[in-house]
Protein backbone atom coordinates (compact mmCIF):
# COMPACT_ATOMS: atom_id res chain seq x y z
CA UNK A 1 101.78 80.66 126.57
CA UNK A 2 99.62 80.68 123.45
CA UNK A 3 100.60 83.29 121.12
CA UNK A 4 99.23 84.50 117.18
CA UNK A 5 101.18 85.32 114.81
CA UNK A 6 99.88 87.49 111.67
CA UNK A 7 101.66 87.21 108.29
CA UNK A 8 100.45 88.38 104.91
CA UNK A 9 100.24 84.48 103.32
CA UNK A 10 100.91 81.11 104.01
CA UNK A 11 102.64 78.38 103.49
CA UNK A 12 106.56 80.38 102.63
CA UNK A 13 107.07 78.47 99.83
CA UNK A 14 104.15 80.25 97.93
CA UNK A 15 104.83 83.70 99.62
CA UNK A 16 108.64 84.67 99.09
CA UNK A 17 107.86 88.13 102.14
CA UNK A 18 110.37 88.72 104.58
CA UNK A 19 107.89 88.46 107.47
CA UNK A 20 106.56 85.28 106.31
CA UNK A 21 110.40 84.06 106.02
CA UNK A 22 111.05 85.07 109.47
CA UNK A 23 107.81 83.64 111.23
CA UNK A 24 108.20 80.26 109.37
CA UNK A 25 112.12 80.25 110.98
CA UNK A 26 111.18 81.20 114.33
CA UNK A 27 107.81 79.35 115.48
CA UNK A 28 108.98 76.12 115.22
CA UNK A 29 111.90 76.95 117.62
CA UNK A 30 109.57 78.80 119.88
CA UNK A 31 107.55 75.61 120.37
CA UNK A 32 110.01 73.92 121.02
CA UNK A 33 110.72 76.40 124.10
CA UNK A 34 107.33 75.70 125.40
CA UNK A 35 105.42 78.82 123.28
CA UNK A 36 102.40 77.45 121.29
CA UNK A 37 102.75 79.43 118.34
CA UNK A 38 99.09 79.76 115.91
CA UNK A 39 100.10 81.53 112.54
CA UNK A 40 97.01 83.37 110.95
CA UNK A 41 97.80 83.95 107.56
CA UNK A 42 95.90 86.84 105.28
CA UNK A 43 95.55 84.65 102.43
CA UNK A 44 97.04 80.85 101.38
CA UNK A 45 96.33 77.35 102.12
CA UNK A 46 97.35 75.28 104.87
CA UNK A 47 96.72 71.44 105.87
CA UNK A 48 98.52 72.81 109.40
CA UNK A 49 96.21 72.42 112.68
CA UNK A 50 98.68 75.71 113.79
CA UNK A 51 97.94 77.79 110.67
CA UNK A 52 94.75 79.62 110.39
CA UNK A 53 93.82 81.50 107.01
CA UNK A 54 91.27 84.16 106.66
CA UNK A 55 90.71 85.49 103.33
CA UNK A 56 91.46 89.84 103.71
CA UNK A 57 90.04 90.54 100.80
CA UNK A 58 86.82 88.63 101.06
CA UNK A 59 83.25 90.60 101.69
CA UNK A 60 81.49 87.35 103.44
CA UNK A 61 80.32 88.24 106.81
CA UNK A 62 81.05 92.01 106.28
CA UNK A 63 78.34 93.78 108.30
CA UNK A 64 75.91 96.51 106.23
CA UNK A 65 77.61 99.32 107.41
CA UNK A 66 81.13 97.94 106.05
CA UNK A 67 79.09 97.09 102.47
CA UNK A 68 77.74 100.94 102.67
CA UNK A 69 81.44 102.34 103.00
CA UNK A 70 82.69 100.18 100.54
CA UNK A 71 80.35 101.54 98.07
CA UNK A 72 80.67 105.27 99.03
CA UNK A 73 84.83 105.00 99.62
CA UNK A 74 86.08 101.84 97.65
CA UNK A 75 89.53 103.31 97.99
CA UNK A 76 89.67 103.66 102.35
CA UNK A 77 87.74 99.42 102.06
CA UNK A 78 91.18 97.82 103.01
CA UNK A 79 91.50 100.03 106.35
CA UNK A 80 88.69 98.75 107.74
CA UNK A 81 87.74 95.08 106.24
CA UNK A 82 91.05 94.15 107.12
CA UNK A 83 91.36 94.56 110.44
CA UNK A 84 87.66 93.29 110.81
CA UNK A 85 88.23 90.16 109.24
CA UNK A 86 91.26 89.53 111.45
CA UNK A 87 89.04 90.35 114.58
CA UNK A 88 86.95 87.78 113.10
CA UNK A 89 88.59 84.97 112.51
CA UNK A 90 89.97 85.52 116.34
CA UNK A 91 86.79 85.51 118.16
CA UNK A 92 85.46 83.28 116.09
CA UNK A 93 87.80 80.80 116.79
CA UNK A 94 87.85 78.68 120.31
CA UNK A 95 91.81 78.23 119.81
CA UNK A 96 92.67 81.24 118.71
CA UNK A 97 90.55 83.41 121.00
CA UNK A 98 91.86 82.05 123.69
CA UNK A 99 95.98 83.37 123.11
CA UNK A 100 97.93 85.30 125.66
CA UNK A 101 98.93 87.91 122.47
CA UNK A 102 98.78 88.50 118.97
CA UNK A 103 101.37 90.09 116.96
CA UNK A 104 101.09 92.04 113.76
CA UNK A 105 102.65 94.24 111.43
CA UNK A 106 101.96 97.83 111.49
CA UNK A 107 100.57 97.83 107.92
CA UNK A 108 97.47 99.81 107.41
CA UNK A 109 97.26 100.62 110.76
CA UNK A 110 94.94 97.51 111.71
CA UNK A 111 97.12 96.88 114.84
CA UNK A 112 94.92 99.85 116.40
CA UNK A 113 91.59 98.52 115.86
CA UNK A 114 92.08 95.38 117.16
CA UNK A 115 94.36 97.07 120.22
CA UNK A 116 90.61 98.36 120.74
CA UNK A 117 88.39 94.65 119.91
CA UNK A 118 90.22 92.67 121.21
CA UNK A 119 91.20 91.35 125.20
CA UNK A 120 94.50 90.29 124.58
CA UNK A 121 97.76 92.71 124.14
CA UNK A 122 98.55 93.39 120.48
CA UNK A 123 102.55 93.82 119.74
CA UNK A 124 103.14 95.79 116.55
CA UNK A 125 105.86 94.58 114.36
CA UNK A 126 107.61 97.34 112.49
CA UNK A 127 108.82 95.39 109.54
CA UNK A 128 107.98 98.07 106.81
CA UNK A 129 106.23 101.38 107.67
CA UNK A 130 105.11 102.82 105.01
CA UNK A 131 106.73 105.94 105.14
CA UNK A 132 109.73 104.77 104.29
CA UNK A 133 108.68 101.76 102.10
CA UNK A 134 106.02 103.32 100.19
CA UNK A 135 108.55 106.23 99.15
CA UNK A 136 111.16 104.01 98.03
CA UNK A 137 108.88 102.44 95.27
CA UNK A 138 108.29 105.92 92.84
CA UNK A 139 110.93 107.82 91.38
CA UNK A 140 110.84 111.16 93.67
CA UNK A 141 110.27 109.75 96.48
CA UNK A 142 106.83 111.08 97.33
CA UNK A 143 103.58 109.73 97.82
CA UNK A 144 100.27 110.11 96.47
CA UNK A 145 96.85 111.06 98.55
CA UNK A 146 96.35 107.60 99.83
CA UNK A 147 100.14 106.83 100.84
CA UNK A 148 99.79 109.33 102.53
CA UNK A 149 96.73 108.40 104.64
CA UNK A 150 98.44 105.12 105.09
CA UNK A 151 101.19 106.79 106.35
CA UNK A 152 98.83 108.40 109.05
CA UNK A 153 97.43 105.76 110.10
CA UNK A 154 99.97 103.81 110.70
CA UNK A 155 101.55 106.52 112.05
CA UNK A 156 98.06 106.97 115.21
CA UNK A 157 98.37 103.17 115.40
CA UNK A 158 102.13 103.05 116.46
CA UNK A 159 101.41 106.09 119.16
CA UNK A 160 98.69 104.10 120.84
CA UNK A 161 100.55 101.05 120.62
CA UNK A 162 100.94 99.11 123.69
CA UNK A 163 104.31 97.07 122.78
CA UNK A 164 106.27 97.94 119.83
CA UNK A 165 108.91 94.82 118.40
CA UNK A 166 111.00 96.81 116.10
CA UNK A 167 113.09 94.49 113.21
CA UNK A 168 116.56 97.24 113.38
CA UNK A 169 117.55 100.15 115.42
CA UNK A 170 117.40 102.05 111.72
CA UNK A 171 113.50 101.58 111.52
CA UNK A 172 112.81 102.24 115.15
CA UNK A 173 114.51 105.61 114.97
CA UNK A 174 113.50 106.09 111.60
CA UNK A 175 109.97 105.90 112.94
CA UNK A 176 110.77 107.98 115.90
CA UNK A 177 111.53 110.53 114.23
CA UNK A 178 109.23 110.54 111.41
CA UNK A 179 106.14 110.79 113.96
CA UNK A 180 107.89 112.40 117.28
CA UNK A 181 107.27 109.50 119.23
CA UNK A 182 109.51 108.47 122.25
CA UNK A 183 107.84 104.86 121.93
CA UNK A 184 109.94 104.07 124.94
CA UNK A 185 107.68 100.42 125.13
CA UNK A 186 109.79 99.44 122.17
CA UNK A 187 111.92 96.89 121.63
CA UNK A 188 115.13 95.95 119.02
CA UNK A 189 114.27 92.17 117.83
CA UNK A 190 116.79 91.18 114.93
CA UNK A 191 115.32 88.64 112.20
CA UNK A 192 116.40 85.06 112.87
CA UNK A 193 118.59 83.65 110.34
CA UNK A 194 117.79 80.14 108.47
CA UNK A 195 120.14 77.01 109.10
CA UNK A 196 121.98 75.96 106.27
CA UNK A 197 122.83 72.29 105.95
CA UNK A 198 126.34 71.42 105.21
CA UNK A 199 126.41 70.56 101.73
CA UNK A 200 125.39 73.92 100.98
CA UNK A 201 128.01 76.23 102.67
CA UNK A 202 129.83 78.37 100.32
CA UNK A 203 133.03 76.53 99.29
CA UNK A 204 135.58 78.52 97.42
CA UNK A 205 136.64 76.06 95.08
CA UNK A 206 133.09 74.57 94.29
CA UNK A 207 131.88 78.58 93.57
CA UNK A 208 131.52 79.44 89.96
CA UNK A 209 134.35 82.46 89.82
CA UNK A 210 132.32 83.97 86.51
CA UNK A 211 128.73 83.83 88.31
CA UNK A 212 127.07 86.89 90.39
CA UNK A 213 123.56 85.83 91.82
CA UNK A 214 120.95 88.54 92.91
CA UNK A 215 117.99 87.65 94.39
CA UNK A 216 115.08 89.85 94.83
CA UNK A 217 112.12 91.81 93.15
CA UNK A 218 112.84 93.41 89.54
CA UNK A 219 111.57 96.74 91.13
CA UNK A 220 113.60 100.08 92.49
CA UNK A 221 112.78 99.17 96.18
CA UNK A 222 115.71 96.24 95.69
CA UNK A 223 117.88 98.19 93.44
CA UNK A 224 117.18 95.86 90.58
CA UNK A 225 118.41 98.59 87.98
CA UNK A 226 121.29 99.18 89.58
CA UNK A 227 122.73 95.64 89.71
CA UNK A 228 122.00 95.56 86.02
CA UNK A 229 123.33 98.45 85.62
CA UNK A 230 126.63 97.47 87.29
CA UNK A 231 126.76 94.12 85.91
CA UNK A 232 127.01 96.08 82.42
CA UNK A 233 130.12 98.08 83.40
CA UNK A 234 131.45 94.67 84.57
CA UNK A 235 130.25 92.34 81.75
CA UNK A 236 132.35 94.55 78.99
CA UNK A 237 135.74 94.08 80.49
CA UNK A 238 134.50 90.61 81.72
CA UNK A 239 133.35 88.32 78.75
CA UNK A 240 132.40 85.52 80.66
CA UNK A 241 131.08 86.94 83.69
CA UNK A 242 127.02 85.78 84.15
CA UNK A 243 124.40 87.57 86.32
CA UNK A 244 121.93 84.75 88.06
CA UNK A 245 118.47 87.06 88.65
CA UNK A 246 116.45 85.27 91.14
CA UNK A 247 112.88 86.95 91.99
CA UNK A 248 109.62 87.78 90.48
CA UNK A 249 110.08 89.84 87.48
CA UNK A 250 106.57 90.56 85.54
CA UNK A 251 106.27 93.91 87.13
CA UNK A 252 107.89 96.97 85.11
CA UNK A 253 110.21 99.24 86.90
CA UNK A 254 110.08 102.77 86.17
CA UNK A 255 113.12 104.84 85.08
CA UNK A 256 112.93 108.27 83.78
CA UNK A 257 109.07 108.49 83.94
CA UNK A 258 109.09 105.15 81.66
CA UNK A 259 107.96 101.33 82.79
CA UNK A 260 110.15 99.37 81.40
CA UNK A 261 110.11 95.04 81.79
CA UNK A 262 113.42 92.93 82.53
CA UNK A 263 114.38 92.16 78.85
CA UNK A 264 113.84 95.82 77.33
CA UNK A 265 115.49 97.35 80.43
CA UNK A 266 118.77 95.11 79.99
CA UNK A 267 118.70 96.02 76.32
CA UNK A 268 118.53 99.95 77.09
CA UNK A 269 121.86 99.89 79.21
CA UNK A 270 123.66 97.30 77.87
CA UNK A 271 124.60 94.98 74.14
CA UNK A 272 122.97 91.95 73.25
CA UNK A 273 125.95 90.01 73.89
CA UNK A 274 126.46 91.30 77.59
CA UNK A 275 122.15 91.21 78.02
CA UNK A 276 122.08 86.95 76.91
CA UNK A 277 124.69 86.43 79.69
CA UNK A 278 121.48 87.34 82.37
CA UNK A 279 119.45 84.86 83.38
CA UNK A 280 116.27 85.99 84.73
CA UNK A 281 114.92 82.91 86.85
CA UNK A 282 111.67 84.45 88.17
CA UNK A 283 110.01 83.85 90.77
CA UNK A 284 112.42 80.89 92.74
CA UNK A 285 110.58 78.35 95.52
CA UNK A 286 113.03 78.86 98.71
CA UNK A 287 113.96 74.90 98.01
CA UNK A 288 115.97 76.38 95.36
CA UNK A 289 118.36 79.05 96.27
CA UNK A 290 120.90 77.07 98.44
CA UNK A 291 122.12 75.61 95.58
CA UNK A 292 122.23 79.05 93.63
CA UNK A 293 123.85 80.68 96.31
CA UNK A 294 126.39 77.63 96.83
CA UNK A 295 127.41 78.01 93.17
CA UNK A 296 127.61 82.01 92.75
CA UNK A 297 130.76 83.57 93.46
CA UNK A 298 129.19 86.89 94.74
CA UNK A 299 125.91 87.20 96.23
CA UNK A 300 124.63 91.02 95.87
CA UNK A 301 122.17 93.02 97.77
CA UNK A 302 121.64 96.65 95.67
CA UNK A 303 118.37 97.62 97.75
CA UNK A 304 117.37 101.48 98.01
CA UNK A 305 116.10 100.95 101.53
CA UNK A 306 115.89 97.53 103.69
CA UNK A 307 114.38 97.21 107.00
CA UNK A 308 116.85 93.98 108.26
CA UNK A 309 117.06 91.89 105.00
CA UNK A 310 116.59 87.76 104.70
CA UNK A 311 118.01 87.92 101.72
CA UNK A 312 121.35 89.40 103.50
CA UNK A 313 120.92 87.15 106.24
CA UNK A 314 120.85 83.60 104.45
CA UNK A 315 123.48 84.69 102.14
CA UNK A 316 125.78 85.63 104.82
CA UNK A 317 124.66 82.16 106.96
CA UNK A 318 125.36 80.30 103.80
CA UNK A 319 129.57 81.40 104.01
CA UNK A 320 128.25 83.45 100.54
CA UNK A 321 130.91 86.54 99.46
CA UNK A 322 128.45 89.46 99.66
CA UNK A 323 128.29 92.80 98.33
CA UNK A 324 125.62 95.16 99.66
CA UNK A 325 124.30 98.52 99.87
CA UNK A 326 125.13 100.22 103.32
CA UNK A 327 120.94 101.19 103.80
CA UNK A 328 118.88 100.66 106.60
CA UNK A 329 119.39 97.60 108.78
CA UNK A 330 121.89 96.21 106.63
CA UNK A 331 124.95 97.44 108.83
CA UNK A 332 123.40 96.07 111.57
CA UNK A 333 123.78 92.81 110.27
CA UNK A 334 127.14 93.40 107.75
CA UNK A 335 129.92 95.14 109.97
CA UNK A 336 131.69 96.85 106.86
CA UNK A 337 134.99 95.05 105.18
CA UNK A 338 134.53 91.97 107.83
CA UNK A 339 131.37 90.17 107.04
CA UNK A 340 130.62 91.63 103.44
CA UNK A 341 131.61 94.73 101.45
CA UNK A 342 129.51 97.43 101.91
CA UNK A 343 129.09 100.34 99.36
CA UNK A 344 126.77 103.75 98.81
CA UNK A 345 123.00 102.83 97.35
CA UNK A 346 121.97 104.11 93.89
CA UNK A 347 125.55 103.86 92.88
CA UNK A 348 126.17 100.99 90.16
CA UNK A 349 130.04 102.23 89.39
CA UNK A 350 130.99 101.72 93.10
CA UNK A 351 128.77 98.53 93.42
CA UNK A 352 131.00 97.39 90.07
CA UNK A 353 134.03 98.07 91.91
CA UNK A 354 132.98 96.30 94.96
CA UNK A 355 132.03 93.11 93.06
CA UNK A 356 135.19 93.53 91.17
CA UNK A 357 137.33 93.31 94.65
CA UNK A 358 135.95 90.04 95.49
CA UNK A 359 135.82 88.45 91.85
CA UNK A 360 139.74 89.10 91.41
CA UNK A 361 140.53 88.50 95.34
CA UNK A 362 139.59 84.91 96.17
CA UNK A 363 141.36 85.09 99.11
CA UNK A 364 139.34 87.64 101.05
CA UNK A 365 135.76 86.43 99.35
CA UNK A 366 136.73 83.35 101.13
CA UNK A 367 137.85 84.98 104.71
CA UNK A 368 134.71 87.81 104.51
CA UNK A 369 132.39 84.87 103.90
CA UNK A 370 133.55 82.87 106.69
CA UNK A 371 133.61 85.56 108.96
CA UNK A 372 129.97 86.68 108.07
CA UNK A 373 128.67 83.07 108.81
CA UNK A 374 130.26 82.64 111.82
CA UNK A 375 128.55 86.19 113.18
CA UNK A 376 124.95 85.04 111.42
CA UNK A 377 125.46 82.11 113.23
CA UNK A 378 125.96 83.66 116.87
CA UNK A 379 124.36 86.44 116.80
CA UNK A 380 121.25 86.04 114.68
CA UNK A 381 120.57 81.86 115.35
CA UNK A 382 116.64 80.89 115.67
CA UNK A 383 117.90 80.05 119.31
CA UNK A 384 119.15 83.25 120.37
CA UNK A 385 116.54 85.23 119.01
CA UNK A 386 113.26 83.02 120.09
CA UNK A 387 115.50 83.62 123.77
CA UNK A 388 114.76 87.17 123.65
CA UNK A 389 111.43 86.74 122.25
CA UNK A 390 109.73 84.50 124.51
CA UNK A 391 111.52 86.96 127.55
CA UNK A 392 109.89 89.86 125.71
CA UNK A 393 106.43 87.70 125.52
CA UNK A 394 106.80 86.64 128.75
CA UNK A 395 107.09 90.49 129.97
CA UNK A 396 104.68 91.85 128.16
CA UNK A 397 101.91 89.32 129.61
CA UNK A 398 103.23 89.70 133.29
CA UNK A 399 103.15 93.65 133.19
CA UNK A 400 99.07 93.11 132.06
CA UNK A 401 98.23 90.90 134.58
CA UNK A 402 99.80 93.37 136.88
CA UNK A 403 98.05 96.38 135.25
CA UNK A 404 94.87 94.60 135.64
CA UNK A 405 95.17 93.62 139.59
């Protein structure tokens, strides 16, 4: 079985995305079960005979009519080039045109046209409609003219979809019920979680007991104003207490109708004595964060809205003390008050109080921890989820065949 794989970017050091993450945990363990996995990547580099890249955003080969649209609607270009440079680099390819099935994301809708181009079945991923993640980026919640033609088309290219691999139960529903789909072709595929070598595990009495470490973006889609925000409640009765802020941060975040960056946001909620004790690490190579997360006492996830989080994942693998919001997939990973502590979103008094529990309770940081590795690792290991992968490949291509007798 030869199967494609479409991420955003390649290699995962270079592209910290959570489908990137995912695909770069997974393949290897699907070869090893016999699956010959190609990743095409949308942009990167590779030195990889398995990794394809083809450039999204480039205009080579683009055909006169795609040049004509691009002039008269710059703004609808990405719909289109796309998914026509993916169909590209497919047929174009000996290796690649030959694969049993490709699977994408539903972004943009580009899973439709190439349902349509190409011979192979197409599965759609539903990592991040955006619907739900386009939303959770403004202020009010809404979007603007061309979210919302994203969100249609994504929306027609889920209906017409011919297998459907859904991330969480929360998304798939989400999605049913934002389009009034039955989408009974669907399927519930968790994330696989990362192994974590030994000399990483959390260990209570290596753990910094004055360190909280958050990694993500500084935007509103992570929460990254409300961990700041809660780490200022905690860092005035707390006077050595640190915040470790691990993600890329050039972006301003918009509060109140204002964009404000990392350093004058911290300074608007909080003193300069309390605002030097954050250390904003930027953008973090994944080589790093082992040893960040072996050293922080509490890992924190403060996310508006999260599909099935890595970030929750390898924090929970690594025996880390977490603290999360109770959004989206994250109870489906986090059963509440066993494998982490698991509080309201948008709420930085009860995410203080939360953190609080398991800074002053050593004991249960220590038993949560261990409990939340030892469910990451049975119930979310690369083998156990490339299991009901390659039987949900392995289904898919048998039902064509059968269709096409």
């Amino acid at each position: 079985m030869r199967v494609i794989k479409y991420v955003a970017g390649w290699p995962p050091a270079r592209f910290p995305n959570g489908i990137v993450t995912a695909t770069s945990v997974l393949s290897p363990v699907l070869r090893a079960r016999g699956c010959d996995v190609r990743i095409l990547a949308g942009e990167g580099e590779s030195e990889d005979a398995n990794v394809s890249i083809v450039n999204i955003g480039s205009a080579r080969d683009r055909s006169l009519i795609d040049r004509v649209r691009a002039r008269l609607r710059p703004d609808q270009t990405v719909y289109w080039t796309g998914a026509r440079n993916i169909e590209r680099a497919i047929v174009n390819s000996p290796d690649l045109r030959q694969a049993d099935l490709l699977e994408i994301e539903e972004s943009f809708g580009w899973c439709d046209f190439l349902r349509r181009r190409l011979s192979m079945p197409v599965v759609v991923g539903l990592h991040g409609p955006w619907f739900l993640t386009g939303a959770a980026q403004t202020e009010d919640g809404c979007l603007d003219p061309l979210g919302l033609e994203r969100v249609r088309r994504e929306g027609e290219a889920i209906a017409h979809a011919e297998a459907i691999s859904s991330r969480s139960r929360h998304v798939l529903n989400a999605v049913r019920e934002q389009y009034g789909l039955k989408l009974e072709q669907a399927v519930v595929i968790p994330n696989p979680a990362r192994r974590v070598e030994p000399d990483f595990l959390w260990k209570r009495e290596a753990a910094d007991p004055n360190e909280i470490l958050f990694i993500g973006r500084f935007d509103r889609v992570k929460g990254a104003d409300v961990i700041i925000r809660a780490f200022a409640k905690l860092a005035a009765e707390r006077p050595n207490l640190r915040l470790t802020f691990a993600g890329p941060n050039k972006k301003p975040i918009s509060m109140d109708g204002h964009p404000y960056q990392p350093e004058a946001f911290l300074k608007s909620v909080m003193p300069p004595e309390a605002a030097a004790r954050v250390a904003f690490l930027g953008f973090t190579p994944t080589g790093d964060l082992p040893a960040l997360r072996r050293r922080a006492f509490v890992t924190v996830v403060a996310s508006r809205i999260e599909i099935f989080p890595n970030v929750l994942l390898e924090a929970l693998a690594h025996g880390s003390p977490v603290v999360a919001t109770s959004v989206g997939g994250i109870p489906e990973i986090a059963r509440p008050g066993e494998d982490a502590l698991l509080v309201e979103s948008n709420d930085p008094n009860g995410l203080a109080e939360a953190i609080a529990t398991l800074l002053d309770n050593a004991e249960l940081a220590a038993r949560i921890g261990e409990t939340g590795r030892r469910r990451v690792e049975s119930e979310f290991s690369p083998e156990r989820i490339a299991a009901i992968t390659m039987d949900y490949y392995e289904d898919l291509i048998a039902r064509r065949a059968k269709a096409r007798r």
